[in-house]
N, C-alpha and C. Protein backbone atom coordinates (compact mmCIF):
# COMPACT_ATOMS: atom_id res chain seq x y z
N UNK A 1 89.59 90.64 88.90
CA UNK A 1 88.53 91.46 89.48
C UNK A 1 87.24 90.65 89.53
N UNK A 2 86.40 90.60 90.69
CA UNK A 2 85.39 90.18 90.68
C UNK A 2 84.17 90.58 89.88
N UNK A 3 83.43 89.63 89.55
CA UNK A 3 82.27 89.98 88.38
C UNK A 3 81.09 91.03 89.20
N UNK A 4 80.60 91.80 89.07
CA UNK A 4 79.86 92.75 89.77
C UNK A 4 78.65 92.35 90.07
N UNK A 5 78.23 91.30 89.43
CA UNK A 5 77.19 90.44 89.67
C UNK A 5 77.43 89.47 91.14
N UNK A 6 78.42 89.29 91.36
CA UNK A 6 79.05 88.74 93.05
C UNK A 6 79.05 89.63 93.58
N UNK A 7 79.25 90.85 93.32
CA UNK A 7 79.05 91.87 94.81
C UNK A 7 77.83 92.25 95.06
N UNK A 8 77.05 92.18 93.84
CA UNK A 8 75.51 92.55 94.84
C UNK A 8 75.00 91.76 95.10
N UNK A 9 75.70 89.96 94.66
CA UNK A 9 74.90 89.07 95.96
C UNK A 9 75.43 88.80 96.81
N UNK A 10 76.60 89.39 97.36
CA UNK A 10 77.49 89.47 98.47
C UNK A 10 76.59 90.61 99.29
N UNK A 11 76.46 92.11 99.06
CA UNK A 11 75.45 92.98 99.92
C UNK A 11 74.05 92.47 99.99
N UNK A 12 73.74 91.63 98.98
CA UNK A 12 72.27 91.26 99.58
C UNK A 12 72.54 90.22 100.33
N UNK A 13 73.31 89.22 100.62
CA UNK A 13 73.40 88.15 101.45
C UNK A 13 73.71 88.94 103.13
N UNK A 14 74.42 89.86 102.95
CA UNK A 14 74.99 90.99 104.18
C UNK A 14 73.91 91.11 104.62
N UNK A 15 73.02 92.35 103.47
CA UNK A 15 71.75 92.85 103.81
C UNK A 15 70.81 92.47 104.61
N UNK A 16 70.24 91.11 104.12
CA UNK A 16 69.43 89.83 104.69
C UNK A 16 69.75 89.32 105.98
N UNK A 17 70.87 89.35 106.16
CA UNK A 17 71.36 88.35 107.49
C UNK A 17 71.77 89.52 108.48
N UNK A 18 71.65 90.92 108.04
CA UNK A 18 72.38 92.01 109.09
C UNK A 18 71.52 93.20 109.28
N UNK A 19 70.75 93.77 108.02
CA UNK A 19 69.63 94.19 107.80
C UNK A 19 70.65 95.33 106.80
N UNK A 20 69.19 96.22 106.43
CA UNK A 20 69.68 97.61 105.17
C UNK A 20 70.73 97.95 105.25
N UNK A 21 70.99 98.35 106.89
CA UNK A 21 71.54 99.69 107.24
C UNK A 21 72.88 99.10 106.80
N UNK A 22 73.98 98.25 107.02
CA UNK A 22 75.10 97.48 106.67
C UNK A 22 75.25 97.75 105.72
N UNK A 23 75.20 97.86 104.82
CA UNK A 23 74.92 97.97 103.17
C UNK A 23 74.94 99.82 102.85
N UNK A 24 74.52 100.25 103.34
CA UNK A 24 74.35 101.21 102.92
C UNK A 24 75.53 102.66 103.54
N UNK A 25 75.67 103.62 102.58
CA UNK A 25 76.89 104.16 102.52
C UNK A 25 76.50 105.15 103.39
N UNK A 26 77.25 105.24 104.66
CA UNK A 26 77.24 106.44 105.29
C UNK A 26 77.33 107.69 104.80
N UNK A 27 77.44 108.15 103.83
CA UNK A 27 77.00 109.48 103.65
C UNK A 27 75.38 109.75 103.40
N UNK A 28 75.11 108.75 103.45
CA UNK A 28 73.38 108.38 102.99
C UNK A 28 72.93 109.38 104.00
N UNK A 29 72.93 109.17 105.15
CA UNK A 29 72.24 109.91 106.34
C UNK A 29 73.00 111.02 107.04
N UNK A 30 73.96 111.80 106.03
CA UNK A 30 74.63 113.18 106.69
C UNK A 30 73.99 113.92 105.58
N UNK A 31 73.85 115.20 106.15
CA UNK A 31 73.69 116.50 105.53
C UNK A 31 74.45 117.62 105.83
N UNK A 32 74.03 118.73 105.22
CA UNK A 32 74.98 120.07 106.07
C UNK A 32 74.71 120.45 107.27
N UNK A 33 73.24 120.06 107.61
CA UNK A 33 73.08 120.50 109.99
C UNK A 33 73.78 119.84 110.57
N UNK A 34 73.90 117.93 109.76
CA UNK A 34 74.64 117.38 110.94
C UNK A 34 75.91 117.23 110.83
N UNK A 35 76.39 118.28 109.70
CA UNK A 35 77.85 118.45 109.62
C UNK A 35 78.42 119.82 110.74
N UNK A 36 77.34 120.98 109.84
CA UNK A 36 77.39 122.11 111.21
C UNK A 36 77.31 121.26 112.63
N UNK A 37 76.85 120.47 112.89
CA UNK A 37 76.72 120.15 114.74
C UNK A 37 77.69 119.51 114.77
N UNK A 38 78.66 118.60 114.49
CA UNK A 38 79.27 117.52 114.36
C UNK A 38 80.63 118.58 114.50
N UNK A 39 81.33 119.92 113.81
CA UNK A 39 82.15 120.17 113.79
C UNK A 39 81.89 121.42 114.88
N UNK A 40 80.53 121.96 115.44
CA UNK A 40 80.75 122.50 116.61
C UNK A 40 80.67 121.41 117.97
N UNK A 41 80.40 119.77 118.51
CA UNK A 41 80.92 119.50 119.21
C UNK A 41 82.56 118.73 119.33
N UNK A 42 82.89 119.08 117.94
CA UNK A 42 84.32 119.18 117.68
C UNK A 42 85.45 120.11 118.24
N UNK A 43 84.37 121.35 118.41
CA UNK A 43 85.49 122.90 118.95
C UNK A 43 84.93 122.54 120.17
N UNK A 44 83.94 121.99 120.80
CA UNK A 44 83.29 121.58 122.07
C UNK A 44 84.79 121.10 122.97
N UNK A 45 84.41 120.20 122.17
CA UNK A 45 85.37 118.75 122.99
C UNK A 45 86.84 119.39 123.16
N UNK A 46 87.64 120.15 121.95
CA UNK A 46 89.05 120.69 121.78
C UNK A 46 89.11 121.46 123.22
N UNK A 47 88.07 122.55 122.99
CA UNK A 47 88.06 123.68 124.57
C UNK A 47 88.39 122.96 125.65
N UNK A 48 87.28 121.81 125.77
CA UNK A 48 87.51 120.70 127.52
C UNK A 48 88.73 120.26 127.64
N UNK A 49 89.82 119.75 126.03
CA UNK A 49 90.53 119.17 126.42
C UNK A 49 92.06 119.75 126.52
N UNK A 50 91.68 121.16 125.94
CA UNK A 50 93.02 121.67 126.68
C UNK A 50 92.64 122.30 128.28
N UNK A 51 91.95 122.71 128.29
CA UNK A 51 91.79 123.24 129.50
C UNK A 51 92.16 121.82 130.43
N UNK A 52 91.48 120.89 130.64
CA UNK A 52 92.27 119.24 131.09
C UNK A 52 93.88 119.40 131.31
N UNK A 53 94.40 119.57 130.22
CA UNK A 53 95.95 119.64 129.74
C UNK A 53 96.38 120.42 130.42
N UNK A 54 95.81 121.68 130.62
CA UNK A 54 96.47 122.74 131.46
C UNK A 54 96.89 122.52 132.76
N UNK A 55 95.30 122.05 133.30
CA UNK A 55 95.41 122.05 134.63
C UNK A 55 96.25 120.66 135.38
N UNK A 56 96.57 119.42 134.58
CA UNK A 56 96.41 118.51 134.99
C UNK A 56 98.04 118.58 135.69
N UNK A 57 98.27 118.10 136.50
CA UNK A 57 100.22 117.61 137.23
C UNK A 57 100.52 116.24 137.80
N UNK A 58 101.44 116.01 137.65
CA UNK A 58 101.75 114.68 137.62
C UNK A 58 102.66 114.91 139.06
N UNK A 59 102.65 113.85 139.77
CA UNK A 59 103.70 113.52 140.51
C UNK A 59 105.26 112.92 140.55
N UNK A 60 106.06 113.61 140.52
CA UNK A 60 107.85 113.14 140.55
C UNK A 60 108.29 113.10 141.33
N UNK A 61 108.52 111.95 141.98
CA UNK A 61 109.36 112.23 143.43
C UNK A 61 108.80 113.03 144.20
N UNK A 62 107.41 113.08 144.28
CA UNK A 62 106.67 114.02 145.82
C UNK A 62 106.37 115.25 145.56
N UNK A 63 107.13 115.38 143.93
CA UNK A 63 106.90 117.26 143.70
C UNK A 63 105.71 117.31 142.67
N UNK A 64 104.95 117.89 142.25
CA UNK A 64 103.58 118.09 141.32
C UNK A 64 104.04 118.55 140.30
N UNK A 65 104.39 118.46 139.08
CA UNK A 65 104.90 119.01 138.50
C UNK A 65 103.80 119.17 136.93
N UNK A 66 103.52 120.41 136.08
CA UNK A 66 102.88 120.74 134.87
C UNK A 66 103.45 119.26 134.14
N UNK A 67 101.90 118.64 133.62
CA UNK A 67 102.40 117.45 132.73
C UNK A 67 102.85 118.05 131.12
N UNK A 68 102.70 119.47 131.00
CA UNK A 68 102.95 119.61 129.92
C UNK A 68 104.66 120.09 129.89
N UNK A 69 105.30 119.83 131.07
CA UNK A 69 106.47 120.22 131.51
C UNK A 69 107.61 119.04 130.77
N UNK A 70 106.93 117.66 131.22
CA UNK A 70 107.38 116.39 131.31
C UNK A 70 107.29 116.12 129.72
N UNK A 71 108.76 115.76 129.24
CA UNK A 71 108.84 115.11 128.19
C UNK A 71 108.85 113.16 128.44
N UNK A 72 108.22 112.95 127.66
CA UNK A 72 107.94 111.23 127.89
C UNK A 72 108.76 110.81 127.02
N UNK A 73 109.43 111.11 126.23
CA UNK A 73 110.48 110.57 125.13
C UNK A 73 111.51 110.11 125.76
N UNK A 74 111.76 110.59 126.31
CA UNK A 74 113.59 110.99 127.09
C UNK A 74 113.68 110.30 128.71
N UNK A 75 113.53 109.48 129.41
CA UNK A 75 113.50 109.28 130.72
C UNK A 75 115.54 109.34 131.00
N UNK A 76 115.93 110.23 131.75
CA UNK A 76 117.35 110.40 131.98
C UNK A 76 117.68 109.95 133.42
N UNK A 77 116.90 109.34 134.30
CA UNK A 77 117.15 108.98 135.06
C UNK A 77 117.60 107.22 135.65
N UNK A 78 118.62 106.60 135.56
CA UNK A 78 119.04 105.28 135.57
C UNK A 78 118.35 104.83 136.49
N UNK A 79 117.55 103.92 136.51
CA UNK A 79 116.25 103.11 137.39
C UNK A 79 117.13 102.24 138.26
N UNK A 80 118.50 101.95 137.91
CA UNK A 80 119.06 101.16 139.05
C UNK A 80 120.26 101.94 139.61
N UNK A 81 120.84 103.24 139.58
CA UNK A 81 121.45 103.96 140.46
C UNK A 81 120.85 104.89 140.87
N UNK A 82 119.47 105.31 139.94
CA UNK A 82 118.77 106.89 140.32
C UNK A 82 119.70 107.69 140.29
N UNK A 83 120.77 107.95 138.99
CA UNK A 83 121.89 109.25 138.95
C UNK A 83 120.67 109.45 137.22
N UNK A 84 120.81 110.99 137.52
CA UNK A 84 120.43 111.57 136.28
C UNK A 84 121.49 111.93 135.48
N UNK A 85 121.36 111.61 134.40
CA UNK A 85 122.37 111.83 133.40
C UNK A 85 122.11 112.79 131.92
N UNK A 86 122.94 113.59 131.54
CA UNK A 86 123.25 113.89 130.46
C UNK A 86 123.57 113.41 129.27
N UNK A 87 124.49 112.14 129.66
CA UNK A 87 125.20 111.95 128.24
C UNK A 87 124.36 111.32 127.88
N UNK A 88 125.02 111.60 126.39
CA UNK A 88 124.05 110.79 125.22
C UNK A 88 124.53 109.69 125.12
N UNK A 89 125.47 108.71 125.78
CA UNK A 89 125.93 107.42 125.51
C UNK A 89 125.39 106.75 126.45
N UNK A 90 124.55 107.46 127.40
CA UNK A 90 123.77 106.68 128.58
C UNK A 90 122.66 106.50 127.81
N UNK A 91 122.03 107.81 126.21
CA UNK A 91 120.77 107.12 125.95
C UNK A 91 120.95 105.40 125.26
N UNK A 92 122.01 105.01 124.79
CA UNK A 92 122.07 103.70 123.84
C UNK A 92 122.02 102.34 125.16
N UNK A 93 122.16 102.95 126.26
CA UNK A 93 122.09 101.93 127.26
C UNK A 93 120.90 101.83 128.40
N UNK A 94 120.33 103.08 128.07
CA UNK A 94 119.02 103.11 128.63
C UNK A 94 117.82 102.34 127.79
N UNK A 95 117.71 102.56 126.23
CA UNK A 95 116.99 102.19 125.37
C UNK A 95 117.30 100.44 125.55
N UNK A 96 118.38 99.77 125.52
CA UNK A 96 118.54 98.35 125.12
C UNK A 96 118.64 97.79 126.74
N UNK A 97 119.10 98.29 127.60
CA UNK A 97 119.11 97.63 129.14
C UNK A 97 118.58 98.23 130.36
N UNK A 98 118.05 99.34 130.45
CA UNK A 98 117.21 100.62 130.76
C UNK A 98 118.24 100.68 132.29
N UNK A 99 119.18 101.22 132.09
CA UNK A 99 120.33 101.25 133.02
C UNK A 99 121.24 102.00 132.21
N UNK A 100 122.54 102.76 133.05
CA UNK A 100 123.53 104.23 132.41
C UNK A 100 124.24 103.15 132.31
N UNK A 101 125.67 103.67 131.31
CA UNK A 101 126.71 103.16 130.86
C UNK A 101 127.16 102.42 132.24
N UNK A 102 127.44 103.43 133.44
CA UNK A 102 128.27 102.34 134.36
C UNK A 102 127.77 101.31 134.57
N UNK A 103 126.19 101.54 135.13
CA UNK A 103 125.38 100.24 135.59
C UNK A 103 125.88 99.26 134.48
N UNK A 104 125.74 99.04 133.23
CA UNK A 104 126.06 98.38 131.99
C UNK A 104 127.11 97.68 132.11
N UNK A 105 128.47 98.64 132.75
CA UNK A 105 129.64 97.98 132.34
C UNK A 105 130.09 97.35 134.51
N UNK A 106 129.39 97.46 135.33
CA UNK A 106 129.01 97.23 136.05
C UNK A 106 128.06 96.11 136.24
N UNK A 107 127.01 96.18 136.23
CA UNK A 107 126.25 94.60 136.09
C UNK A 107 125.72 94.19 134.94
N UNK A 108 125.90 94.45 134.12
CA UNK A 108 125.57 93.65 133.05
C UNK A 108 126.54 93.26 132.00
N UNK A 109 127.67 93.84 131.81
CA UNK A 109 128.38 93.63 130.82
C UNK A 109 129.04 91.80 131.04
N UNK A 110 129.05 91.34 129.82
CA UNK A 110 128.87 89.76 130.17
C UNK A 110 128.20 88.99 130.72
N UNK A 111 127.41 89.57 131.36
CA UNK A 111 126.12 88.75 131.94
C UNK A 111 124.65 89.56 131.00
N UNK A 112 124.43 89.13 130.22
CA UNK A 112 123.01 89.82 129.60
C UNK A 112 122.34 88.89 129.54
N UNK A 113 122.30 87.73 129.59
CA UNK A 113 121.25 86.69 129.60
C UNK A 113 121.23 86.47 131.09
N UNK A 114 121.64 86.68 132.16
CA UNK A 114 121.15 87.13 133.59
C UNK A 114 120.08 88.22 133.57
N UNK A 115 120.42 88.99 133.31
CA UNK A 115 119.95 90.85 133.13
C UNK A 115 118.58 90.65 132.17
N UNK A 116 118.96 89.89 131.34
CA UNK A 116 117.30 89.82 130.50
C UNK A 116 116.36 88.82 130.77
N UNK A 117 117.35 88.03 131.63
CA UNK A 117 115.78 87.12 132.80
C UNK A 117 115.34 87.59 133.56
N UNK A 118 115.89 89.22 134.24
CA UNK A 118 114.94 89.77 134.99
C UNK A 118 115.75 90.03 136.42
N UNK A 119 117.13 89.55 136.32
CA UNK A 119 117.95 89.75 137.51
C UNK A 119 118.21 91.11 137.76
N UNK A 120 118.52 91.94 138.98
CA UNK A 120 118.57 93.39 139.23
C UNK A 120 119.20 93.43 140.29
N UNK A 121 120.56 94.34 140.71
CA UNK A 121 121.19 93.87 142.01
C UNK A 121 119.72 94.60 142.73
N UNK A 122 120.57 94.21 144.22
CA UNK A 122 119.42 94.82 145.13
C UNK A 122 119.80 95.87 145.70
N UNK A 123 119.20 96.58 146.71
CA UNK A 123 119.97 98.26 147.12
C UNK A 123 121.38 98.07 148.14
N UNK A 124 120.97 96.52 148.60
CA UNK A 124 122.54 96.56 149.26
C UNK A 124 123.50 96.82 148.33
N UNK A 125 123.80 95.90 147.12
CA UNK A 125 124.74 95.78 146.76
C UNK A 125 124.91 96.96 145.72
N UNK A 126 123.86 97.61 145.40
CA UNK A 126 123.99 98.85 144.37
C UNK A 126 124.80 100.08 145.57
N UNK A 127 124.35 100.05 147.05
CA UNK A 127 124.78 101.28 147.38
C UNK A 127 126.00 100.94 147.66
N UNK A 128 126.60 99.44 147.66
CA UNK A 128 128.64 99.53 147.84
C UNK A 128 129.22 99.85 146.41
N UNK A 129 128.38 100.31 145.51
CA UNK A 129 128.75 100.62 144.24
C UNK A 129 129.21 102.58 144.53
């Protein structure tokens, strides 16, 4: 543990080169008004920002849809066939190659060091799929 005699020439060296205010403990300059104000532009800000939330819609495919509709966890749609899927064995292949099981066992299976340089068929060859 440091000798306590080094920390207050550590805040006065602060002090000096940064001025008082550095040094000194923010509760120094709160009281109870600017706690009352502080936690009513707290319920301030909450009101604006659901009302925001409410109104706001996102675009999907051309349709507007409530963003509070849209789960962001979960994307079920395969970015290189555009088939929406259910299964849960499409999530372990969406998470590691962001493509469904077929795409997987389809273009990537044995080729993953193609696939993770950034290779992607193109729509010709995805739509003879």
């Amino acid at each position: 543990m440091k000798d306590l005699n080094d920390i207050v020439k550590i805040e006065k060296a602060i002090a000096e080169k940064y001025g008082e205010d550095t040094v000194m403990n923010p509760k120094h300059y709160w009281n109870e008004e600017k706690e009352k104000d502080f936690i009513e532009q707290l319920k301030e800000l909450s009101k604006i920002e659901i009302i925001n939330d409410k109104d706001q819609k996102v675009n999907v495919d051309g349709v507007f849809i409530s963003k509070k509709l849209l789960n962001r966890d979960s994307n079920r749609t395969c970015p290189v066939c555009s088939i929406y899927s259910f299964d849960l064995k499409d999530d372990l292949y969406m998470n590691r190659f962001e493509c469904c099981q077929k795409c997987y066992i389809q273009w990537i299976e044995g080729r993953q060091e193609r696939w993770k340089a950034g290779w992607r068929p193109n729509k010709n060859e995805n739509s003879k799929k």
